[in-house]
PDB file of N, CA and C in Angstrom:
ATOM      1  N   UNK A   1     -10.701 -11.404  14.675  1.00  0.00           N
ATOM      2  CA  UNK A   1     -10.321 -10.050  14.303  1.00  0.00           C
ATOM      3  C   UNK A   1      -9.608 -10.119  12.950  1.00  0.00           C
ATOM      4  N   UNK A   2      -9.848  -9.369  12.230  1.00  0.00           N
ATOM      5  CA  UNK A   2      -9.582  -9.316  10.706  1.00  0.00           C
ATOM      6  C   UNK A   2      -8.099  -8.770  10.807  1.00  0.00           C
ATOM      7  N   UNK A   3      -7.286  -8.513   9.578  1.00  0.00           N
ATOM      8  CA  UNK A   3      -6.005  -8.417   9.716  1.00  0.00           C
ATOM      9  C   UNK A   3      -6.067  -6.813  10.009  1.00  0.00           C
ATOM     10  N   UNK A   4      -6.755  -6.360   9.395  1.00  0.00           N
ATOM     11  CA  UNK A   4      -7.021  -4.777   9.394  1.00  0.00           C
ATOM     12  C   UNK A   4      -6.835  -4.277  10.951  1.00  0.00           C
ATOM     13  N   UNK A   5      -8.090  -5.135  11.742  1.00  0.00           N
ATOM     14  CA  UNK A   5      -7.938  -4.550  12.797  1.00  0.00           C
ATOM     15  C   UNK A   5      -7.142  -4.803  13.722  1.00  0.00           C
ATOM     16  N   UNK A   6      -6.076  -5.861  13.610  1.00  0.00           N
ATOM     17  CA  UNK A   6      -5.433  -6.150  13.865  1.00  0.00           C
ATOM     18  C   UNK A   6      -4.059  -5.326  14.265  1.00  0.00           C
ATOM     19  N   UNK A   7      -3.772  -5.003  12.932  1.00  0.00           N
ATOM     20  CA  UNK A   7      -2.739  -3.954  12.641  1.00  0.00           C
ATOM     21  C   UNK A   7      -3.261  -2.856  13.615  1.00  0.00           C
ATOM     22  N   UNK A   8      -4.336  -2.278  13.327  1.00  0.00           N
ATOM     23  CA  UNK A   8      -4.705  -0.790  13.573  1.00  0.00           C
ATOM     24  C   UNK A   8      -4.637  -0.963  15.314  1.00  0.00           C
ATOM     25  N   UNK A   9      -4.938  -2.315  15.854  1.00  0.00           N
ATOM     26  CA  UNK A   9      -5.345  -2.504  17.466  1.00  0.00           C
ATOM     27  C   UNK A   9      -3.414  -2.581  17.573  1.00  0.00           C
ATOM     28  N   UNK A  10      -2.670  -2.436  16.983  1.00  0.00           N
ATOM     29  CA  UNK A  10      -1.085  -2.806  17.400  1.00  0.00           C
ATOM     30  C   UNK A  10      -0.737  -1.250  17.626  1.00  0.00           C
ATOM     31  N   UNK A  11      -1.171  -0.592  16.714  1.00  0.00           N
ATOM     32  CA  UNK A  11      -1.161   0.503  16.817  1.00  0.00           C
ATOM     33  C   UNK A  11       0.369   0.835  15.737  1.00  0.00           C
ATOM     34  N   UNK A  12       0.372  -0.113  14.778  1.00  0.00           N
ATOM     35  CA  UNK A  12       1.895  -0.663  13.498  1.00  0.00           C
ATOM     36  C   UNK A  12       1.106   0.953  12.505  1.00  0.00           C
ATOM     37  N   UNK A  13       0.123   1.367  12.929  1.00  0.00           N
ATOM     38  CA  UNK A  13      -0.249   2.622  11.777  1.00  0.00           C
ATOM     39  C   UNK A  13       0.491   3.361  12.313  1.00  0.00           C
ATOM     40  N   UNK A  14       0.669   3.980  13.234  1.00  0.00           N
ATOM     41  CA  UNK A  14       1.862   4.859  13.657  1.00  0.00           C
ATOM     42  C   UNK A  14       3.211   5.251  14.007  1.00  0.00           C
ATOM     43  N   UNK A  15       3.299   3.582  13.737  1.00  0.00           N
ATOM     44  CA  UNK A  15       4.766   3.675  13.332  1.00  0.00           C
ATOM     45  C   UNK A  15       5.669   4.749  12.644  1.00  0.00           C
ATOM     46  N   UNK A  16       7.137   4.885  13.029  1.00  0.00           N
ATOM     47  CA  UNK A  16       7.597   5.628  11.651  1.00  0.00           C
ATOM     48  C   UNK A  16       8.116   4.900  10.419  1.00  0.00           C
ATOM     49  N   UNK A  17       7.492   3.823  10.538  1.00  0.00           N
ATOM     50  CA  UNK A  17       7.786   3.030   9.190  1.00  0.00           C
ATOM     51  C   UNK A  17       6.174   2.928   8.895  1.00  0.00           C
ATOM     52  N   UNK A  18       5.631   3.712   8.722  1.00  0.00           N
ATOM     53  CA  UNK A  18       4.051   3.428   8.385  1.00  0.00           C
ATOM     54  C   UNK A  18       3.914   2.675   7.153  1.00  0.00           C
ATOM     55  N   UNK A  19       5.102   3.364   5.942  1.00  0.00           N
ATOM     56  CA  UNK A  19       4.563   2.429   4.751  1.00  0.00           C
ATOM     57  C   UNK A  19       4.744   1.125   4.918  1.00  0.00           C
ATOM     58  N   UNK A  20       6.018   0.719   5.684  1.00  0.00           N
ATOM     59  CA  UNK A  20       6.094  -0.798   5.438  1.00  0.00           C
ATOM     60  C   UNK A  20       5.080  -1.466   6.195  1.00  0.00           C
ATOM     61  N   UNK A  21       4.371  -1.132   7.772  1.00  0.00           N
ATOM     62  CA  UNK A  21       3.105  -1.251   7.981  1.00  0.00           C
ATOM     63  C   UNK A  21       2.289  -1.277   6.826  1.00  0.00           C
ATOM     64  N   UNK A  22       1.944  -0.153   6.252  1.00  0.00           N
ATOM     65  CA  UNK A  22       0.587   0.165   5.183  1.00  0.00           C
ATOM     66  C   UNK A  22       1.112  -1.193   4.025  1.00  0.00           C
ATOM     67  N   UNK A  23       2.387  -1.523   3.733  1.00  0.00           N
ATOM     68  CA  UNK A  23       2.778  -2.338   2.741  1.00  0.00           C
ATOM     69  C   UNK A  23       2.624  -4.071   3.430  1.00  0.00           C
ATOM     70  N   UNK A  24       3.095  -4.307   4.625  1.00  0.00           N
ATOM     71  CA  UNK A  24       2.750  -5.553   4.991  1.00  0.00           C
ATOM     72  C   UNK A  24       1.047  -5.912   5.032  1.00  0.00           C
ATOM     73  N   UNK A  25       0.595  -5.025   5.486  1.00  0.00           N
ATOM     74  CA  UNK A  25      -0.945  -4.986   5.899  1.00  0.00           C
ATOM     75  C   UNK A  25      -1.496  -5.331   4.422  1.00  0.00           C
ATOM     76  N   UNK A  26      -1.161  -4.555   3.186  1.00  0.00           N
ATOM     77  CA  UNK A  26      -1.641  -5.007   2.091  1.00  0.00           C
ATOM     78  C   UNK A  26      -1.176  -6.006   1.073  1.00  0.00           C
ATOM     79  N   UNK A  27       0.108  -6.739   1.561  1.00  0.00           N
ATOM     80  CA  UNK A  27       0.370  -7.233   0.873  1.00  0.00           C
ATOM     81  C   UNK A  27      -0.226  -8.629   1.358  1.00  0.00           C
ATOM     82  N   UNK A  28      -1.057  -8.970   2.911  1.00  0.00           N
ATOM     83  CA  UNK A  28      -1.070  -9.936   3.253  1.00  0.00           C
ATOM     84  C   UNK A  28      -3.289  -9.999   2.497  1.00  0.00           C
ATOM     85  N   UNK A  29      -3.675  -8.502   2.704  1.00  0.00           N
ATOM     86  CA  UNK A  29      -4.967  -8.493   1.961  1.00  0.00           C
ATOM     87  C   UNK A  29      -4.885  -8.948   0.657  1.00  0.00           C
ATOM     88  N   UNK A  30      -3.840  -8.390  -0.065  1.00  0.00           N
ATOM     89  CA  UNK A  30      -3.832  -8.765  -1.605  1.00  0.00           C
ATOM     90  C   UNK A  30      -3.928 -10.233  -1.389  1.00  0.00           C
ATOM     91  N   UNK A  31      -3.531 -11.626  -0.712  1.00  0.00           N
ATOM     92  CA  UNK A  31      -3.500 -12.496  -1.015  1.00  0.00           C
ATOM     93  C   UNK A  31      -4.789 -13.266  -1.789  1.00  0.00           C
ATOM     94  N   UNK A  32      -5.870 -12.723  -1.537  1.00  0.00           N
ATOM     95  CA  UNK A  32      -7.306 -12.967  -1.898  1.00  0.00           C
ATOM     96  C   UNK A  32      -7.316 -12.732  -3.708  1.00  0.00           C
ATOM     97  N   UNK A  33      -6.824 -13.765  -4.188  1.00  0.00           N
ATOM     98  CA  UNK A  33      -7.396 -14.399  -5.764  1.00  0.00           C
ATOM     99  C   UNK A  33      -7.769 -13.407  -6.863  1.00  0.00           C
ATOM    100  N   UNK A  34      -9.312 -12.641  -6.239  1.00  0.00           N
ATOM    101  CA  UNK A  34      -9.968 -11.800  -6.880  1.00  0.00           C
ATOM    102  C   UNK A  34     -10.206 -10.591  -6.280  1.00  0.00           C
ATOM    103  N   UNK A  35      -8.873 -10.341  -5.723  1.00  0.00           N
ATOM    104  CA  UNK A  35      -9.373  -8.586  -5.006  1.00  0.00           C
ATOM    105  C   UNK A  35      -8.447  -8.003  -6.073  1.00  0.00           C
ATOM    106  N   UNK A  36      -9.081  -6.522  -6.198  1.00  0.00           N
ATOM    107  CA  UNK A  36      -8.532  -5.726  -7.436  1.00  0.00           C
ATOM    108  C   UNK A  36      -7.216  -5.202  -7.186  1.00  0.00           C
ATOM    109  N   UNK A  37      -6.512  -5.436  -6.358  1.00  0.00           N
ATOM    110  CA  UNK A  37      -4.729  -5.948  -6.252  1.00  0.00           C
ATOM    111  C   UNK A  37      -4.356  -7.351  -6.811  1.00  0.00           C
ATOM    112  N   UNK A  38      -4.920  -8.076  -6.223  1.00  0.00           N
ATOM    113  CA  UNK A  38      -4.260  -9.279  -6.597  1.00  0.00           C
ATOM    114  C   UNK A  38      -4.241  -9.295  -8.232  1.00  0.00           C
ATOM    115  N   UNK A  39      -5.451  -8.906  -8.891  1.00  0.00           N
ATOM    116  CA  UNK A  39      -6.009  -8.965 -10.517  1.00  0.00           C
ATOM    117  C   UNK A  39      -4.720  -8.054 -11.145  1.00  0.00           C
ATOM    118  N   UNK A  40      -4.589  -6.762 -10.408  1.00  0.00           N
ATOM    119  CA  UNK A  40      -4.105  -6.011 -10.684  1.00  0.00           C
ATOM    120  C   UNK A  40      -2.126  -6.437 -11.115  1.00  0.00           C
ATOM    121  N   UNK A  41      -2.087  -6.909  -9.853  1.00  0.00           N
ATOM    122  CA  UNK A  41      -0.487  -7.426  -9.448  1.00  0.00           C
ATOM    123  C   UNK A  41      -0.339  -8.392 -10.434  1.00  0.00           C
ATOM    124  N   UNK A  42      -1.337  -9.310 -10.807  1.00  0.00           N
ATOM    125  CA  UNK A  42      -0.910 -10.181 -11.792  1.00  0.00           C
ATOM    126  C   UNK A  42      -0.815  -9.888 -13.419  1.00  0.00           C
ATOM    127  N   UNK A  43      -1.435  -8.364 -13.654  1.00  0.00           N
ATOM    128  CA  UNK A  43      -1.437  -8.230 -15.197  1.00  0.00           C
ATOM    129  C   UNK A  43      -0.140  -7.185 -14.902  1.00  0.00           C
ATOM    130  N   UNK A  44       0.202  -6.371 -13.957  1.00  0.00           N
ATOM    131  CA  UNK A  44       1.377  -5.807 -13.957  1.00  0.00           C
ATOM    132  C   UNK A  44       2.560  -6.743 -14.052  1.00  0.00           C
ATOM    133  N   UNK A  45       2.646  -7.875 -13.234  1.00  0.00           N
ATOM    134  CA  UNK A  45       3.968  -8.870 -13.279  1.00  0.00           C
ATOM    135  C   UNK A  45       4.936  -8.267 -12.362  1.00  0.00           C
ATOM    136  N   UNK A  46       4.934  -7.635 -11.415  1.00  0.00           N
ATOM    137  CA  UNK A  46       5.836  -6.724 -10.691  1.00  0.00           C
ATOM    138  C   UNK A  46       7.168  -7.548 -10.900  1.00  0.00           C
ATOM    139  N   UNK A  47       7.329  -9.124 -10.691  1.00  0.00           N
ATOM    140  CA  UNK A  47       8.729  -9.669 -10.893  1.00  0.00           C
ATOM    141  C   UNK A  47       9.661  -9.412 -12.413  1.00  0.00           C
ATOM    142  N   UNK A  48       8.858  -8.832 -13.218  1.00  0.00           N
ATOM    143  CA  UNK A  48       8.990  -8.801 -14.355  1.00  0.00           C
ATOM    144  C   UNK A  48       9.428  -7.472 -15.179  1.00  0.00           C
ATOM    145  N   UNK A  49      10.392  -6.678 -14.943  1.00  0.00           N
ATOM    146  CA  UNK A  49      10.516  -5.066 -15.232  1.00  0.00           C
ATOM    147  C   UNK A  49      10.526  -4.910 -16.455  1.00  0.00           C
ATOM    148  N   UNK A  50       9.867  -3.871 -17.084  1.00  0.00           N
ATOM    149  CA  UNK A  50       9.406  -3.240 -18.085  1.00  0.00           C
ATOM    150  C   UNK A  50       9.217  -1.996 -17.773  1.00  0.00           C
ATOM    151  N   UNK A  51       9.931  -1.332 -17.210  1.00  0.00           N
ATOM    152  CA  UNK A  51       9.275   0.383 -16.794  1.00  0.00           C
ATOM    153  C   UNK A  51      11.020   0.984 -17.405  1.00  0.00           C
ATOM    154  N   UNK A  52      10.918   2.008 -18.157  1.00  0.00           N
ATOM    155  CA  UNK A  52      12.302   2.639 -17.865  1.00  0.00           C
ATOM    156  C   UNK A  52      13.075   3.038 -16.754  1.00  0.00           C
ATOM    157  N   UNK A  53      14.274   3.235 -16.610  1.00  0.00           N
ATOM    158  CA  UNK A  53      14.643   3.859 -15.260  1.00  0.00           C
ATOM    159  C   UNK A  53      13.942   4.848 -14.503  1.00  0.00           C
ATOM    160  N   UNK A  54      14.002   5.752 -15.450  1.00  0.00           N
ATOM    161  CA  UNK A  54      13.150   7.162 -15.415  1.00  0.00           C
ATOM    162  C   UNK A  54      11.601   7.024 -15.093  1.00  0.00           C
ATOM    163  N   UNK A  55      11.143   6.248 -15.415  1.00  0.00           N
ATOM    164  CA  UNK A  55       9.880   6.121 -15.304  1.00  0.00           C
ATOM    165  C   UNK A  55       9.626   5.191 -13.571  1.00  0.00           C
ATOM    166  N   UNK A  56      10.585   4.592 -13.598  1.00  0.00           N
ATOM    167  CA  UNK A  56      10.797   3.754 -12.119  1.00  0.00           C
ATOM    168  C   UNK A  56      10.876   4.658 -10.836  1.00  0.00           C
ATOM    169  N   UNK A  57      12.053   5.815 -11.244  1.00  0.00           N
ATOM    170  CA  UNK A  57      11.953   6.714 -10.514  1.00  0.00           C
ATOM    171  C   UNK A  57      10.864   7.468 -10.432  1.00  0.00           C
ATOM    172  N   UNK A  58       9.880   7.858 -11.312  1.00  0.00           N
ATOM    173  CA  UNK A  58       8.650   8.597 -10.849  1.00  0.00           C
ATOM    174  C   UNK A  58       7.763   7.919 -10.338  1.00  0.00           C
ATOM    175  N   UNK A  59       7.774   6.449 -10.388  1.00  0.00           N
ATOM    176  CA  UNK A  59       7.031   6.173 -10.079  1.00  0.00           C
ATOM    177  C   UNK A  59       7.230   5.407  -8.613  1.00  0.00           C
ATOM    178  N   UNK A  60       8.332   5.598  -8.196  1.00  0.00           N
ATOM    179  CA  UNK A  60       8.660   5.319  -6.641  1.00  0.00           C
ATOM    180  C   UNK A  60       8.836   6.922  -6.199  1.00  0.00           C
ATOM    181  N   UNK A  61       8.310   8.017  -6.670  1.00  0.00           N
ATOM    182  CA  UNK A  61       8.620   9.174  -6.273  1.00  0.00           C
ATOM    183  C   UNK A  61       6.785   9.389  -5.784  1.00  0.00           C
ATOM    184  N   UNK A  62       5.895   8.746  -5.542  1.00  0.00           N
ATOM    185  CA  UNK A  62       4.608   9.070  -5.784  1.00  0.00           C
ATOM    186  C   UNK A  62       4.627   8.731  -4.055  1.00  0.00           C
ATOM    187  N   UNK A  63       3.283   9.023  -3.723  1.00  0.00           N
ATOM    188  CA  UNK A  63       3.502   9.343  -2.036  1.00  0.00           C
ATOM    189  C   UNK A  63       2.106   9.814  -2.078  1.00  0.00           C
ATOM    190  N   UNK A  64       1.122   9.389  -0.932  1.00  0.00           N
ATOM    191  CA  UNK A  64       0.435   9.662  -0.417  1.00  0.00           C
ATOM    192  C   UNK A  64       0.636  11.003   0.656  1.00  0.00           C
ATOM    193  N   UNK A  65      -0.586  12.657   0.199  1.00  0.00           N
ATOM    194  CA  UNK A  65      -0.009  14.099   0.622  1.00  0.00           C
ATOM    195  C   UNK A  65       0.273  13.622   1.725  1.00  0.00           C
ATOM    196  N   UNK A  66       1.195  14.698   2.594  1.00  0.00           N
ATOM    197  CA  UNK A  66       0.546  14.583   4.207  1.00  0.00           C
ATOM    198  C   UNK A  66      -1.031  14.860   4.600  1.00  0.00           C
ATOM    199  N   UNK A  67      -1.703  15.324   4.054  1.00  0.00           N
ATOM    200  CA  UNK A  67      -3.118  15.973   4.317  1.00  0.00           C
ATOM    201  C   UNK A  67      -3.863  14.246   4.266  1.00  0.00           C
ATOM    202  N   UNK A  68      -4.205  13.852   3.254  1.00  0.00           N
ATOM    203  CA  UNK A  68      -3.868  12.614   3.149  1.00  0.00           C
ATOM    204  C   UNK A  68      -3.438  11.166   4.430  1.00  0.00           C
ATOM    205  N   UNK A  69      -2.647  11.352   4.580  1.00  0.00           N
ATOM    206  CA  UNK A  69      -1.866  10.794   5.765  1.00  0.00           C
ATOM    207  C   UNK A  69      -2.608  11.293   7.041  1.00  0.00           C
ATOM    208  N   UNK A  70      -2.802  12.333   7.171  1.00  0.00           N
ATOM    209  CA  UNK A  70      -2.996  12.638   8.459  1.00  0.00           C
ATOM    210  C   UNK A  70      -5.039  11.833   8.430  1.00  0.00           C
ATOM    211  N   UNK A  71      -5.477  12.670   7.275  1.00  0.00           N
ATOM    212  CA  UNK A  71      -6.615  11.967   7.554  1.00  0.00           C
ATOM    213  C   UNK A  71      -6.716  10.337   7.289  1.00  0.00           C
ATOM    214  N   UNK A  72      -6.252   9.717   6.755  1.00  0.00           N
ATOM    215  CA  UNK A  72      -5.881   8.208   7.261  1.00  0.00           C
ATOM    216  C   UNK A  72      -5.396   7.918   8.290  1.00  0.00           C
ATOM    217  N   UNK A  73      -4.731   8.677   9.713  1.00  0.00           N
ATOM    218  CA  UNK A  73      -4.276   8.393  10.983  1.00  0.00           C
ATOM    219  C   UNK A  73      -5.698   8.338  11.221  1.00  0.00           C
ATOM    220  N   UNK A  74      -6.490   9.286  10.949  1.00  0.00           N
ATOM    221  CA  UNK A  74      -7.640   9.788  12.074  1.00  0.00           C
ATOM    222  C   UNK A  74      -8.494   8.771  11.765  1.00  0.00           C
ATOM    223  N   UNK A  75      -8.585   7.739  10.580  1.00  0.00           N
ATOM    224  CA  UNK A  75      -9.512   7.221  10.702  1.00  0.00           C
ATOM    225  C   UNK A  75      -9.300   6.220  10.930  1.00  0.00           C
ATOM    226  N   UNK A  76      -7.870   5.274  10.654  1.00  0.00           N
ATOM    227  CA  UNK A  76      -7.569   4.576  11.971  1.00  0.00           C
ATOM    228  C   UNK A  76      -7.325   4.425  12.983  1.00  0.00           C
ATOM    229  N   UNK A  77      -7.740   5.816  13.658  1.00  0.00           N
ATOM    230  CA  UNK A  77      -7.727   5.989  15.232  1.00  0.00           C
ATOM    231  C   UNK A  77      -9.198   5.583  15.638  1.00  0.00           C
ATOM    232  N   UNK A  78     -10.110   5.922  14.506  1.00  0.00           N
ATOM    233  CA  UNK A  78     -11.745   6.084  14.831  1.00  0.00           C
ATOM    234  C   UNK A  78     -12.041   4.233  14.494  1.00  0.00           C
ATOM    235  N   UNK A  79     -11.224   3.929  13.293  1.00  0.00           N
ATOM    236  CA  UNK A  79     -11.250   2.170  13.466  1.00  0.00           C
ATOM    237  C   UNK A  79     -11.178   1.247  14.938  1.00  0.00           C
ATOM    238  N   UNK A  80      -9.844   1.917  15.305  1.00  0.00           N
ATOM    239  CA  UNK A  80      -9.470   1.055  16.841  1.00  0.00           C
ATOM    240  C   UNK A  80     -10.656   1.327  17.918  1.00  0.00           C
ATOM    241  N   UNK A  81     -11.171   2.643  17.745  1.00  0.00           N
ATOM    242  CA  UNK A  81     -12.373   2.497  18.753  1.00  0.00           C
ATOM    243  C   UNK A  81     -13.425   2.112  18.256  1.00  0.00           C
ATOM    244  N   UNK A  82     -13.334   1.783  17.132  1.00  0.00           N
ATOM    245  CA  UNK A  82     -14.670   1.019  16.746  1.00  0.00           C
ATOM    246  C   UNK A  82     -15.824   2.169  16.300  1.00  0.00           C
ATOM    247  N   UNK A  83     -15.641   3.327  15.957  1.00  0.00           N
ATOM    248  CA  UNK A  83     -16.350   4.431  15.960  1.00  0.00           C
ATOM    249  C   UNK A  83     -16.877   4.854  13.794  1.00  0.00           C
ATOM    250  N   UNK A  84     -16.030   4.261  13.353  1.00  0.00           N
ATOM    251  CA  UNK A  84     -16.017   4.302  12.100  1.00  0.00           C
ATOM    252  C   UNK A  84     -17.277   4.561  11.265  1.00  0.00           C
ATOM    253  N   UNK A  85     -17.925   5.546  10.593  1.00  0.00           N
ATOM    254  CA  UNK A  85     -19.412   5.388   9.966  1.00  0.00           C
ATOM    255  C   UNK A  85     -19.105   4.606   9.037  1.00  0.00           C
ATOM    256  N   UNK A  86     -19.921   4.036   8.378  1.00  0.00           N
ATOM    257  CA  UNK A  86     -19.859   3.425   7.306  1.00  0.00           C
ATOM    258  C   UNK A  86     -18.959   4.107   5.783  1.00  0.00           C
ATOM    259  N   UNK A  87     -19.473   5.688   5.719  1.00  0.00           N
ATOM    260  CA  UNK A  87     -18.738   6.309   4.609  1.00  0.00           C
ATOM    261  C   UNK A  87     -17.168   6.276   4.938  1.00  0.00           C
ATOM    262  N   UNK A  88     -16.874   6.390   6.140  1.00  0.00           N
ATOM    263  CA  UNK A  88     -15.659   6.879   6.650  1.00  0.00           C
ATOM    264  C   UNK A  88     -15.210   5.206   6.033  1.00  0.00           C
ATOM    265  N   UNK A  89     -15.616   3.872   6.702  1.00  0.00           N
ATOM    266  CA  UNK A  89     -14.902   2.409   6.515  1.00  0.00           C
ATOM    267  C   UNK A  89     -14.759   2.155   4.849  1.00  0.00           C
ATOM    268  N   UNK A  90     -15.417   3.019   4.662  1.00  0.00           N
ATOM    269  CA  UNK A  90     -15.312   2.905   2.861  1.00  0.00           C
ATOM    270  C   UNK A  90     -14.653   3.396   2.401  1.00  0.00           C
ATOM    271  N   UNK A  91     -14.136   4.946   2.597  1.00  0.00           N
ATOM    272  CA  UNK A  91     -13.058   5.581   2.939  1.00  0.00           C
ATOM    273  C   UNK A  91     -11.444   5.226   2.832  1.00  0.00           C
ATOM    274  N   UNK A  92     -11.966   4.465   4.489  1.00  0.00           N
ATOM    275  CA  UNK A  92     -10.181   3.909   4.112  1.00  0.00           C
ATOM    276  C   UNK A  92      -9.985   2.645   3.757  1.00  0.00           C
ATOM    277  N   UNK A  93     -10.970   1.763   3.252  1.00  0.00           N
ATOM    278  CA  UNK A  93     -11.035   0.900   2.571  1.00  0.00           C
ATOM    279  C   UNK A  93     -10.428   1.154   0.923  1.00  0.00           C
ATOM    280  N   UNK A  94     -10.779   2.417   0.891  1.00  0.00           N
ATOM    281  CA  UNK A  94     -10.435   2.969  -0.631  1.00  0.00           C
ATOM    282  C   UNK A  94      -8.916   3.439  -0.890  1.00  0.00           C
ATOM    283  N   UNK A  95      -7.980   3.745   0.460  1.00  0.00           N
ATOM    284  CA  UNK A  95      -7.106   4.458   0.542  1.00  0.00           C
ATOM    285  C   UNK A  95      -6.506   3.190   0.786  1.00  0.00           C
ATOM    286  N   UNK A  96      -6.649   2.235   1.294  1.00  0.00           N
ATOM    287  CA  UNK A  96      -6.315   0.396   1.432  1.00  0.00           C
ATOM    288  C   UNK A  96      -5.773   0.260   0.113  1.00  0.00           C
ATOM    289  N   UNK A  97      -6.289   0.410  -0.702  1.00  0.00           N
ATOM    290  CA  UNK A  97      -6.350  -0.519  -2.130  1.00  0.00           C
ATOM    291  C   UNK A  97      -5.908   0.769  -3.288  1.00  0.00           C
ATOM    292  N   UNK A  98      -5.840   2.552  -2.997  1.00  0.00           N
ATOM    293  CA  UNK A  98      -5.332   2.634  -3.502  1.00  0.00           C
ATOM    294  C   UNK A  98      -3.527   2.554  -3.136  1.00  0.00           C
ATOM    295  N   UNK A  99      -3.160   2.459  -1.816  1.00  0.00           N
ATOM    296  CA  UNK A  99      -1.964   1.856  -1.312  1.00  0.00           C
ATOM    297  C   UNK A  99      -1.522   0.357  -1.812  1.00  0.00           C
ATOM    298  N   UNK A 100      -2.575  -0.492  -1.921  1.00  0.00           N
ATOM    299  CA  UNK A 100      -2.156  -1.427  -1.980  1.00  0.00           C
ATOM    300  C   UNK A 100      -1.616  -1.708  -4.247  1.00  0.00           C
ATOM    301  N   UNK A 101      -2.223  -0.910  -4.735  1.00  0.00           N
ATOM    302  CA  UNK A 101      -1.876  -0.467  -5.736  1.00  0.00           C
ATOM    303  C   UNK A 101      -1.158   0.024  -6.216  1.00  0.00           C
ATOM    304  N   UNK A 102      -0.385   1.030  -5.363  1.00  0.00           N
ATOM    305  CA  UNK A 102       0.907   1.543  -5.480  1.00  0.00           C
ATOM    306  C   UNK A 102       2.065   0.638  -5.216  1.00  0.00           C
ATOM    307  N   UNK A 103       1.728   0.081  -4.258  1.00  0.00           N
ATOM    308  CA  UNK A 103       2.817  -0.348  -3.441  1.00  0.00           C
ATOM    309  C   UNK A 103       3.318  -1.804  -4.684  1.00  0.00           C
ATOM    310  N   UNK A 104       2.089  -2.100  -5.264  1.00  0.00           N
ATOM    311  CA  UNK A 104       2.666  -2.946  -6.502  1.00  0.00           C
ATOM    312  C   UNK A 104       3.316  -2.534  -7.805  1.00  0.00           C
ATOM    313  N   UNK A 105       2.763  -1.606  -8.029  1.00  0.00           N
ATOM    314  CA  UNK A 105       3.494  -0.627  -8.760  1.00  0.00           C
ATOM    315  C   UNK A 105       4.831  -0.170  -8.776  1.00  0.00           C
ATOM    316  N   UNK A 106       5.291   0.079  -7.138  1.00  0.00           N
ATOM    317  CA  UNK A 106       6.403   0.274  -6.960  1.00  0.00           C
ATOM    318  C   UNK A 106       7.493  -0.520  -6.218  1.00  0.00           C
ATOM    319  N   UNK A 107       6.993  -1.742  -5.953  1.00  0.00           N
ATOM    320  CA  UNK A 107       7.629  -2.854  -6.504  1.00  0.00           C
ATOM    321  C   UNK A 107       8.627  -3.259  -8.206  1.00  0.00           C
ATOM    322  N   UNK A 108       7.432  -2.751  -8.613  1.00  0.00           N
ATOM    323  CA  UNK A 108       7.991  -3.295 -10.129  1.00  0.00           C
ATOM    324  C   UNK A 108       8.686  -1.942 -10.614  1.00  0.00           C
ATOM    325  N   UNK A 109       8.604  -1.158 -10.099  1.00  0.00           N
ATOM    326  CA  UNK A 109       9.821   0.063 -10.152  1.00  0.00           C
ATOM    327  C   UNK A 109      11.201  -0.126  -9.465  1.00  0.00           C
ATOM    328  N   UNK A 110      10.944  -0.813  -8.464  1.00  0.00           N
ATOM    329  CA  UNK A 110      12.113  -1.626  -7.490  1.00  0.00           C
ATOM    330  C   UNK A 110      12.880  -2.547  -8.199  1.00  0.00           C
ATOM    331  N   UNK A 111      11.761  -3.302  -8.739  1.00  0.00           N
ATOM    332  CA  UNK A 111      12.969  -4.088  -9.553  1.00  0.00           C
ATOM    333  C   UNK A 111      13.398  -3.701 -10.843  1.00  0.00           C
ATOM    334  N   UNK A 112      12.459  -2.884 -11.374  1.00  0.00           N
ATOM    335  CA  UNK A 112      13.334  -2.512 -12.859  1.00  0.00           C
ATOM    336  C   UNK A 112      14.976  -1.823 -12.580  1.00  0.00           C
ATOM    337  N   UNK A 113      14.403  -0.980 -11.424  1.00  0.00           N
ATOM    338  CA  UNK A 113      15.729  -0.268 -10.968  1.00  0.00           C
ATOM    339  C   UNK A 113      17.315  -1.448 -10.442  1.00  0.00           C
ATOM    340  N   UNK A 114      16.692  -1.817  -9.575  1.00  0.00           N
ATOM    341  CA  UNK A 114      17.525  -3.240  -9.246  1.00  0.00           C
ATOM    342  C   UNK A 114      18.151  -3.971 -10.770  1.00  0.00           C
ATOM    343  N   UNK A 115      17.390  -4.008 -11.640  1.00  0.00           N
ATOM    344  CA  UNK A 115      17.845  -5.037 -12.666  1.00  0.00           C
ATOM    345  C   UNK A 115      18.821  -4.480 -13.483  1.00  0.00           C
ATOM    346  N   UNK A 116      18.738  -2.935 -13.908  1.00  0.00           N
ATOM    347  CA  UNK A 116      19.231  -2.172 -14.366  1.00  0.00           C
ATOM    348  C   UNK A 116      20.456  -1.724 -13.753  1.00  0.00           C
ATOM    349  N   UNK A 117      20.983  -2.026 -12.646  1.00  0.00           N
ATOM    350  CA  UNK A 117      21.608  -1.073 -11.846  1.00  0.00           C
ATOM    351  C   UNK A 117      23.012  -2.695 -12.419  1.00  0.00           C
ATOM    352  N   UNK A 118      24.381  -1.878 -12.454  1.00  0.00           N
ATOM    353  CA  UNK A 118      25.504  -2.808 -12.638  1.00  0.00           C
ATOM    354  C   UNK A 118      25.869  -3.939 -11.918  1.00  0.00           C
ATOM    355  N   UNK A 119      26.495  -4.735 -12.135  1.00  0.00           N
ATOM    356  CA  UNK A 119      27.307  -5.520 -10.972  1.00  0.00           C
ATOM    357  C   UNK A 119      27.981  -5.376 -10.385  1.00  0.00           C
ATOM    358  N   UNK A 120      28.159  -5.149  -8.941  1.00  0.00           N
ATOM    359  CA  UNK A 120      28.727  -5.247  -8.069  1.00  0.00           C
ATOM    360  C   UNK A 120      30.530  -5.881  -8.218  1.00  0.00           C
TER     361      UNK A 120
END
């Protein structure tokens, strides 16, 4: 069983921590070399901040709609039963990676903010 379905058979999508679900789930896909996260994560540098504050904040202000959300529940509900058409697995294959895109993104908003922020 792939990690995907994995998650989705735990039923970790419905969590009320869904992003950190949606964020573990992709951060363990990104591990793959040449998937367009990993390519991605490495020309961003997420350890590496370069974003203004301001710009950190908009860009940890970004969010998948609820409309959105809800139709990503439904189609990992239609995953766990195995019911998925092909357009639909492509679907949230697409909503995979644009999550998993963000979520690097806002990482490196995490830390610009973090780096910026005084000493304690």
């Amino acid at each position: 069983m792939c990690v995907i379905q994995l998650l989705l058979h735990t039923h970790a999508w419905y969590s009320y921590n869904w992003w950190l679900c949606l964020h573990l789930l992709l951060s363990i896909k990104s591990t793959t070399v040449t998937s367009e996260a990993a390519i991605f994560s490495r020309v961003l540098e997420p350890e590496k901040p370069m974003l203004s504050p301001d710009a950190a904040r908009s860009i940890l202000a970004l969010d998948f709609t609820p409309e959105d959300r809800e139709y990503m529940n439904a189609l990992a509900a239609k995953a766990r039963t195995g019911t998925l058409t092909r357009d639909e697995d492509e679907t949230l294959e697409n909503y995979l990676r644009v999550g998993d895109l963000l979520a690097i993104m806002q990482s490196k908003a995490r830390r610009t903010l973090q780096d910026d922020s005084p000493p304690r």
